[in-house]
Protein backbone atom coordinates (compact mmCIF):
# COMPACT_ATOMS: atom_id res chain seq x y z
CA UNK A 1 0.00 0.00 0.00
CA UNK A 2 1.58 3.36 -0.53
CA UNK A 3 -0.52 4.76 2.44
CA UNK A 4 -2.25 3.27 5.47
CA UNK A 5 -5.62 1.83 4.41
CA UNK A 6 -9.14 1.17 6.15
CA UNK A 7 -9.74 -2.35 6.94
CA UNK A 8 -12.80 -2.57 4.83
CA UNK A 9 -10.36 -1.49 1.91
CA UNK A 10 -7.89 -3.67 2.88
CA UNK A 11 -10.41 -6.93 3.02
CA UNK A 12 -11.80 -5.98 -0.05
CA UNK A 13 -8.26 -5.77 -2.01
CA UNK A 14 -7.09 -9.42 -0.48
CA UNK A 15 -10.48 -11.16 -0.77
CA UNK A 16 -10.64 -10.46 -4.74
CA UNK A 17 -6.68 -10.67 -5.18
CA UNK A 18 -6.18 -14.26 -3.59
CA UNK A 19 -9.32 -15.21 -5.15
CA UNK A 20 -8.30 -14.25 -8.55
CA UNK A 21 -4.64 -15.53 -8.09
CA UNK A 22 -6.43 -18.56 -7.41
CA UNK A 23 -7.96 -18.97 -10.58
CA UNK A 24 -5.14 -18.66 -12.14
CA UNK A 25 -4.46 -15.06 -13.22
CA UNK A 26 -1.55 -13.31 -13.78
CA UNK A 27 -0.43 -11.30 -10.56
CA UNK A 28 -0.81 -7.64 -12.45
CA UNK A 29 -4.59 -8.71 -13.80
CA UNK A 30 -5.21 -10.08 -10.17
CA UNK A 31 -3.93 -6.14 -8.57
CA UNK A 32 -6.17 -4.52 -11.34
CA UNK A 33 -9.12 -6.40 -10.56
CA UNK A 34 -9.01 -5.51 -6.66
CA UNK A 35 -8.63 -2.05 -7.23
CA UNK A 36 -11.59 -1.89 -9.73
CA UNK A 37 -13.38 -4.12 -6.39
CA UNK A 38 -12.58 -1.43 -3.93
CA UNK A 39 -13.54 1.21 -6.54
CA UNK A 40 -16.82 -0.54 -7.20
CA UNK A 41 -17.59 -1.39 -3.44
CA UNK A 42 -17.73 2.20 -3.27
CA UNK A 43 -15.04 2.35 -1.31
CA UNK A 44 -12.34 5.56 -0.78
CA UNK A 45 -8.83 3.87 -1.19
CA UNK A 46 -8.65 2.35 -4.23
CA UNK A 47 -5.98 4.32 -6.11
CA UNK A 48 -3.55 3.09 -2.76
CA UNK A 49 -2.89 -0.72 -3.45
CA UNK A 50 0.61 -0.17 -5.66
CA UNK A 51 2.29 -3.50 -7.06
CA UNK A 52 5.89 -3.52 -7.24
CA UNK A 53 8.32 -6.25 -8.53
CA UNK A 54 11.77 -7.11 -8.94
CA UNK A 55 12.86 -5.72 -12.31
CA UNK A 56 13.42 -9.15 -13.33
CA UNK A 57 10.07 -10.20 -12.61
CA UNK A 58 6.85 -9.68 -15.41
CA UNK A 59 3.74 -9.08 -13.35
CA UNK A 60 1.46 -9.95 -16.56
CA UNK A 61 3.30 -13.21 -16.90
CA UNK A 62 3.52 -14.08 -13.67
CA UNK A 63 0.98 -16.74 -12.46
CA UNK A 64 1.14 -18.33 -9.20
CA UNK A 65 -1.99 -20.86 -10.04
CA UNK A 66 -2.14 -22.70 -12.74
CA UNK A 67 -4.47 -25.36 -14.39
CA UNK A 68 -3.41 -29.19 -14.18
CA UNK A 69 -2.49 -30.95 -17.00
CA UNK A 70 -5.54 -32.44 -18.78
């Protein structure tokens, strides 16, 4: 977070990130998607989540889920 954060905020963000992490998206789509949830929850502290990587590291390719072989 690049500022404190209200719980509410902060419950919203993790629900929706772990949630889309587990089904399998990439770690940047998973950030966007929480912020949008906070935003749409109505919520004031959506433009605070921040993701930051290792400059090594792709957030949109990044995936920490991923299907089974079929």
């Amino acid at each position: 977070m690049s500022d404190s954060i209200g719980d509410d905020d902060a419950i919203t963000y993790a629900a929706r990130f772990y949630a889309a992490i587990a089904d399998g998206q990439s770690v940047q789509s998973a950030h966007l998607l929480s912020r949008v949830n906070i935003e749409m929850n109505g919520l004031p502290h959506h433009e605070l989540p921040t993701l930051t990587c290792a400059p090594d590291v792709d957030p949109t390719a990044t995936r920490l889920v991923t299907s089974p072989p079929a």
